[in-house]
C-alpha atoms as a PDB file:
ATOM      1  CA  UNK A   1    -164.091  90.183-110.554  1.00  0.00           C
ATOM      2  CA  UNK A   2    -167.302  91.486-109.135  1.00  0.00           C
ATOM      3  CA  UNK A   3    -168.236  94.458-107.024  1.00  0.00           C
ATOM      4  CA  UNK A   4    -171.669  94.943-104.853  1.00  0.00           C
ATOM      5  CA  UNK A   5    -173.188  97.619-103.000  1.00  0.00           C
ATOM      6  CA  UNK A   6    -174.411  96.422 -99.197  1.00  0.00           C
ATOM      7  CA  UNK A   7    -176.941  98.475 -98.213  1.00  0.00           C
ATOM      8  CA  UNK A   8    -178.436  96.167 -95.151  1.00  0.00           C
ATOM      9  CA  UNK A   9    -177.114  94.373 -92.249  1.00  0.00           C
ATOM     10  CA  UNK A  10    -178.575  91.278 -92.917  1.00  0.00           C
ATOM     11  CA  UNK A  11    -176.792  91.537 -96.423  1.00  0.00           C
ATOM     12  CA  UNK A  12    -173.442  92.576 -94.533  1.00  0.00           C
ATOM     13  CA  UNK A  13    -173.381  89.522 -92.552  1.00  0.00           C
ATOM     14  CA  UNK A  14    -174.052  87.549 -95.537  1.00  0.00           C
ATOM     15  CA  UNK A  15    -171.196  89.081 -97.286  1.00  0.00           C
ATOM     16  CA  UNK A  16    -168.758  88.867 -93.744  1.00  0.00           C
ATOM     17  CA  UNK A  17    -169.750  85.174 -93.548  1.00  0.00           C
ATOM     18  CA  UNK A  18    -169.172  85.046 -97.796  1.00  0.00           C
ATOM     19  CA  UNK A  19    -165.655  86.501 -98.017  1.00  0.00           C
ATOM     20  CA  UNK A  20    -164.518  84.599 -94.649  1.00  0.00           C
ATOM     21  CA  UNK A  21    -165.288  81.036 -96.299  1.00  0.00           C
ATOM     22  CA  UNK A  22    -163.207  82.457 -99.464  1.00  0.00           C
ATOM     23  CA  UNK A  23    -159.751  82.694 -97.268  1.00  0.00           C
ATOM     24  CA  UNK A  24    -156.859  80.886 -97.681  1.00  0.00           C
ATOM     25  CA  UNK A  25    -154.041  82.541 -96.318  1.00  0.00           C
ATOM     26  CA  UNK A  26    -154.797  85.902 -94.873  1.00  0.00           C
ATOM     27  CA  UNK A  27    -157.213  87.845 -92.983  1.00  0.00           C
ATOM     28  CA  UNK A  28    -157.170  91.495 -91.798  1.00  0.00           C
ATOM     29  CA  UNK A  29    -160.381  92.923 -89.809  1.00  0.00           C
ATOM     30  CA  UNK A  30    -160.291  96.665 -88.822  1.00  0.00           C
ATOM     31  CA  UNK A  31    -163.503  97.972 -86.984  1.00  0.00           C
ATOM     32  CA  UNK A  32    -164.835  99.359 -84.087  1.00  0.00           C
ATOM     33  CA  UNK A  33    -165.604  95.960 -82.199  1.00  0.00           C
ATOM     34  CA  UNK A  34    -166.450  92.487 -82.882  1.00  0.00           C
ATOM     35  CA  UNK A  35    -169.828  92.883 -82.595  1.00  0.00           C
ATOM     36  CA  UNK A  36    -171.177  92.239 -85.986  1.00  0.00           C
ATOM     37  CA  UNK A  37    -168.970  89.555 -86.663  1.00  0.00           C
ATOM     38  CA  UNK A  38    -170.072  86.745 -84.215  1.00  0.00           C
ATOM     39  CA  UNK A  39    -166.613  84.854 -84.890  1.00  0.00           C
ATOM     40  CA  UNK A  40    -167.518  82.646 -81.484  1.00  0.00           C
ATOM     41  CA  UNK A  41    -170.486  81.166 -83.113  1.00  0.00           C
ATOM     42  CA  UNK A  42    -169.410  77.987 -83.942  1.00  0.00           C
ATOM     43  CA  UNK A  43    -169.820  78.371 -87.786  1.00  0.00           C
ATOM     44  CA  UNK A  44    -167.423  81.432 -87.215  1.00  0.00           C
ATOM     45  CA  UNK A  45    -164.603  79.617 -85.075  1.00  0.00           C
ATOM     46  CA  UNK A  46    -164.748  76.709 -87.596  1.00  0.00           C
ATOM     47  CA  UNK A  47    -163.890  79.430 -90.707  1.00  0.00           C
ATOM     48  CA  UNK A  48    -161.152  80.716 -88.308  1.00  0.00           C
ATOM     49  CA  UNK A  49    -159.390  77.636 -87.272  1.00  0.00           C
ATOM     50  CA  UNK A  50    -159.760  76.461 -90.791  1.00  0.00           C
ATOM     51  CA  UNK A  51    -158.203  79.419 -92.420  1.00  0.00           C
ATOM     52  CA  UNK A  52    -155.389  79.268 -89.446  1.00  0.00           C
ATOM     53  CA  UNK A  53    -154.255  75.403 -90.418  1.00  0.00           C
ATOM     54  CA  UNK A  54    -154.932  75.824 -94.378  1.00  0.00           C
ATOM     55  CA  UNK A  55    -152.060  78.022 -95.018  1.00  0.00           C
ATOM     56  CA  UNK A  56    -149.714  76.816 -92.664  1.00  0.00           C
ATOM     57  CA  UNK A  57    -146.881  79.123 -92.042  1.00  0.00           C
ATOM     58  CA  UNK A  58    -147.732  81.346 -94.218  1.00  0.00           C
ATOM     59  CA  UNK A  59    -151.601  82.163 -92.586  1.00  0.00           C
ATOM     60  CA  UNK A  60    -152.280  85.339 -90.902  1.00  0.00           C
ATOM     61  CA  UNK A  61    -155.063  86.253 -88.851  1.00  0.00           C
ATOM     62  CA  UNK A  62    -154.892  90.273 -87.951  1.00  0.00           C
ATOM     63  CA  UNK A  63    -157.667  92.094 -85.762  1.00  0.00           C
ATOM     64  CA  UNK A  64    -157.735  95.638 -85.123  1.00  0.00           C
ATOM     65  CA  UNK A  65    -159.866  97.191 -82.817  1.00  0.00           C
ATOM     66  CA  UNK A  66    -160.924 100.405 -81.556  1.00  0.00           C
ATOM     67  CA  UNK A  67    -162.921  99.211 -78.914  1.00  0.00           C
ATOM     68  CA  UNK A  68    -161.315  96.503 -76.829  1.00  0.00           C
ATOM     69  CA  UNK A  69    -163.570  96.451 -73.511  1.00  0.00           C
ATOM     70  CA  UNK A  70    -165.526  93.372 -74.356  1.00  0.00           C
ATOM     71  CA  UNK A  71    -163.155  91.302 -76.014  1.00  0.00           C
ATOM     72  CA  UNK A  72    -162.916  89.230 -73.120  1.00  0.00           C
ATOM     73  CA  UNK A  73    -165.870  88.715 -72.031  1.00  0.00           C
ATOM     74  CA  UNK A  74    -168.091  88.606 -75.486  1.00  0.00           C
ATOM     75  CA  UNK A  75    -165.340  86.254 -77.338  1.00  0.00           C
ATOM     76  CA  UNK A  76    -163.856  83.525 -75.020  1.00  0.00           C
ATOM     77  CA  UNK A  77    -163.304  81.247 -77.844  1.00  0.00           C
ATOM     78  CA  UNK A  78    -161.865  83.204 -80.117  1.00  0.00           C
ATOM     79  CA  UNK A  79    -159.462  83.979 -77.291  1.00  0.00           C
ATOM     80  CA  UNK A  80    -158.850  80.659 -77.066  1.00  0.00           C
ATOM     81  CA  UNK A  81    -157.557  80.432 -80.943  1.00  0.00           C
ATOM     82  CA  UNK A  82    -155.382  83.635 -80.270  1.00  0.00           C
ATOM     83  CA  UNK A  83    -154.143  81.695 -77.735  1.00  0.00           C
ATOM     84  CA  UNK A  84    -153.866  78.325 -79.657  1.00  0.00           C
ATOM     85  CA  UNK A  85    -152.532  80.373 -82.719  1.00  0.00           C
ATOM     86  CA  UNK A  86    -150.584  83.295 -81.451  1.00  0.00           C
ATOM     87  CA  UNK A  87    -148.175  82.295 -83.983  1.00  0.00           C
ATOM     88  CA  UNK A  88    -150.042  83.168 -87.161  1.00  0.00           C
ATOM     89  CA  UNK A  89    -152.718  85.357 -85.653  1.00  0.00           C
ATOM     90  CA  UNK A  90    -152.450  88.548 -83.749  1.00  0.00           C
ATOM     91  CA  UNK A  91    -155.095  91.405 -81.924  1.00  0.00           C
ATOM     92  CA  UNK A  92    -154.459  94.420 -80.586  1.00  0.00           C
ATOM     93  CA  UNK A  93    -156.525  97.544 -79.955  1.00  0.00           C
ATOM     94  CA  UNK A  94    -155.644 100.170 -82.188  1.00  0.00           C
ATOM     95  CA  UNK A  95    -153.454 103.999 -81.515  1.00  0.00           C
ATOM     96  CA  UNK A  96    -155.779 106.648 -79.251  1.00  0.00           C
ATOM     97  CA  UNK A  97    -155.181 109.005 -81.726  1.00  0.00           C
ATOM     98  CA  UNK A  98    -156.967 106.856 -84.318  1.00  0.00           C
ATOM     99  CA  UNK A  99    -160.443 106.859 -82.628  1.00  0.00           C
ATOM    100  CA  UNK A 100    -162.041 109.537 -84.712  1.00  0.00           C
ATOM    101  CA  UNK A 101    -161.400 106.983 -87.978  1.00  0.00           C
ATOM    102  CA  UNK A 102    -165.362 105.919 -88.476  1.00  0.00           C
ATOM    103  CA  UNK A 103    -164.611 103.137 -91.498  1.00  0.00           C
ATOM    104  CA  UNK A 104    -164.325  99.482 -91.051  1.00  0.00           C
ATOM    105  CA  UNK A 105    -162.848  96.988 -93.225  1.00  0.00           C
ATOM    106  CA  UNK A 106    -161.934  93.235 -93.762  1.00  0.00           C
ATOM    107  CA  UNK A 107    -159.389  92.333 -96.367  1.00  0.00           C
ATOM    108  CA  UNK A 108    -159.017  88.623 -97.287  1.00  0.00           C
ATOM    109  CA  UNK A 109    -155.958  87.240 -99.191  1.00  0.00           C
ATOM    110  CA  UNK A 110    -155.314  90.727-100.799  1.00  0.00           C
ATOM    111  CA  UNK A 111    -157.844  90.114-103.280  1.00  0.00           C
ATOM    112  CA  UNK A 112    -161.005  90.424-101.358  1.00  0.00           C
ATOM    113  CA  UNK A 113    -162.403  93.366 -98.851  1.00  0.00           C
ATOM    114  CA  UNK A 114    -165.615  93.688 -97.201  1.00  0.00           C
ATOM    115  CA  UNK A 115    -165.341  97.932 -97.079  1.00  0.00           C
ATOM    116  CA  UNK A 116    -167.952  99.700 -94.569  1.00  0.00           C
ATOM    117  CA  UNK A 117    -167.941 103.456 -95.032  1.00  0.00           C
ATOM    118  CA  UNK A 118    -169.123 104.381 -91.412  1.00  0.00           C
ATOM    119  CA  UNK A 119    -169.138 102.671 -88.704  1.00  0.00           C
ATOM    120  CA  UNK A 120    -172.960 102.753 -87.578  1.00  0.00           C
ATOM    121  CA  UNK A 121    -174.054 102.520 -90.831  1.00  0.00           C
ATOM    122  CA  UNK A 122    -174.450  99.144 -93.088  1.00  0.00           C
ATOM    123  CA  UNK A 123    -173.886 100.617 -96.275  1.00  0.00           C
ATOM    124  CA  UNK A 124    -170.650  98.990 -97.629  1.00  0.00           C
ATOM    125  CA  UNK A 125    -169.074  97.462-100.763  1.00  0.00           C
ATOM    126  CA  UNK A 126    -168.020  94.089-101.635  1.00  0.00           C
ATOM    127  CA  UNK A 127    -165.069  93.407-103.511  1.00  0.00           C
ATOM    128  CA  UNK A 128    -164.181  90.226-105.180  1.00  0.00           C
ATOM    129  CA  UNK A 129    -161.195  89.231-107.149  1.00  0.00           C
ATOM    130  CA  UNK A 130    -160.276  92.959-107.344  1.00  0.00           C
ATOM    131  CA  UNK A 131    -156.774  93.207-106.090  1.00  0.00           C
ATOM    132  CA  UNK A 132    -155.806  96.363-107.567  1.00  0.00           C
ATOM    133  CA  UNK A 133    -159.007  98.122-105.991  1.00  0.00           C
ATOM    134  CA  UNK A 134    -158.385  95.916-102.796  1.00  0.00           C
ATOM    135  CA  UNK A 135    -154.422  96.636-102.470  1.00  0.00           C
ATOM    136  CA  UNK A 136    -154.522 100.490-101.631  1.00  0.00           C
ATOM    137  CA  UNK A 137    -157.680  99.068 -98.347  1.00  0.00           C
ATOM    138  CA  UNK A 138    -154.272  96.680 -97.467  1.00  0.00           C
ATOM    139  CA  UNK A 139    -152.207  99.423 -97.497  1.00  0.00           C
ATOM    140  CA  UNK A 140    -154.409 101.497 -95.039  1.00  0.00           C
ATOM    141  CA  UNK A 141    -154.960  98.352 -92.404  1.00  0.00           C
ATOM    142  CA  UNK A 142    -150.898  97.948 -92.705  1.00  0.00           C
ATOM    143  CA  UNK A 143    -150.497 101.790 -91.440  1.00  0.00           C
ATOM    144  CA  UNK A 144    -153.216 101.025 -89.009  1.00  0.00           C
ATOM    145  CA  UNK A 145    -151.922  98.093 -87.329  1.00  0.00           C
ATOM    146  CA  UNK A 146    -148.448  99.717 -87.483  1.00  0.00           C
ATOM    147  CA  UNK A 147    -149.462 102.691 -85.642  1.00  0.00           C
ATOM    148  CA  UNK A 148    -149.327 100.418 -82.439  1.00  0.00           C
ATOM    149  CA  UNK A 149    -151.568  99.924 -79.852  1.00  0.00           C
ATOM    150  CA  UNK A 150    -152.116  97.435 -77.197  1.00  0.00           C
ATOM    151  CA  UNK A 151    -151.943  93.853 -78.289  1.00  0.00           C
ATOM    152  CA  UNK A 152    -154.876  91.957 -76.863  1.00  0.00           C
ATOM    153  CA  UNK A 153    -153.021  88.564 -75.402  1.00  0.00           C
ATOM    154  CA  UNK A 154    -154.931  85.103 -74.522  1.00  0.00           C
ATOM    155  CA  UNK A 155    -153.837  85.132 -70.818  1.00  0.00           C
ATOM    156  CA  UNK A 156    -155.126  88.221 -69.212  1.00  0.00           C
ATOM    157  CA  UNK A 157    -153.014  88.883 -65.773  1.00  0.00           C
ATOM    158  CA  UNK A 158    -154.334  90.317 -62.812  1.00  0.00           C
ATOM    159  CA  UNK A 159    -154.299  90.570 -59.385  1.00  0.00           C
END
């Protein structure tokens, strides 16, 4: 069990890239945009399609987003696993009426979270091998992804 304070974004991305080799089974990732996260570097899509085929059917990859405008364009790859994976992993861009929420959070195997308290800000806790201070941060992404929203889907059609 261990718990750390983030107070740069160079130590954020550390942590991001920490807690993402630690899953097994489940990640959720709530935030503004992808930005941060660079999950189409190549270290990034490896941890992805790793943690998709490691636990099999029971795997989950969930992104929320409230910013969905350069998903396309900024993450092709990724795009690519959704559209590989759409199976065990799902994105979609979260309610309207939830754009004033100014947290972010990533939540890995119920037992992990990567917590950011404001959006613009790098200040943020670490949580490892806490699941009862990590299970109420599930709870919240749950009601956030069930809110709705449009799903993000790996064939955009147009005209």
């Amino acid at each position: 069990m261990s718990r750390e304070l983030i107070t740069s974004w160079s130590e954020y991305q550390l942590a991001f890239e920490r807690i993402l080799a630690m899953a097994t089974q489940k990640v959720a990732i709530y935030d503004a945009n992808l930005k941060l996260y660079k999950l189409d570097s190549p270290p990034q899509q490896l941890q992805i399609k790793r943690i998709l085929l490691l636990g099999g059917h029971t795997s989950r990859l969930r992104i929320a987003l409230r910013a969905t405008d350069e998903v396309y364009r900024e993450t092709p790859r990724l795009i690519n696993l959704l559209n590989t994976y759409g199976h065990v992993f799902a994105m979609q861009q979260t309610a309207p009426e939830l754009s004033h929420l100014r947290d972010a959070m990533i939540i890995v195997d119920d037992q992990h979270a990567l917590i950011r308290f404001e959006q613009n800000l790098p200040r943020s806790k670490l949580l490892i091998n806490e699941n009862d201070e990590v299970r109420p941060y599930g709870a919240r992404f749950d009601e956030i992804w069930d809110q709705g929203g449009d799903m993000i889907h790996a064939n955009v059609l147009g005209l």
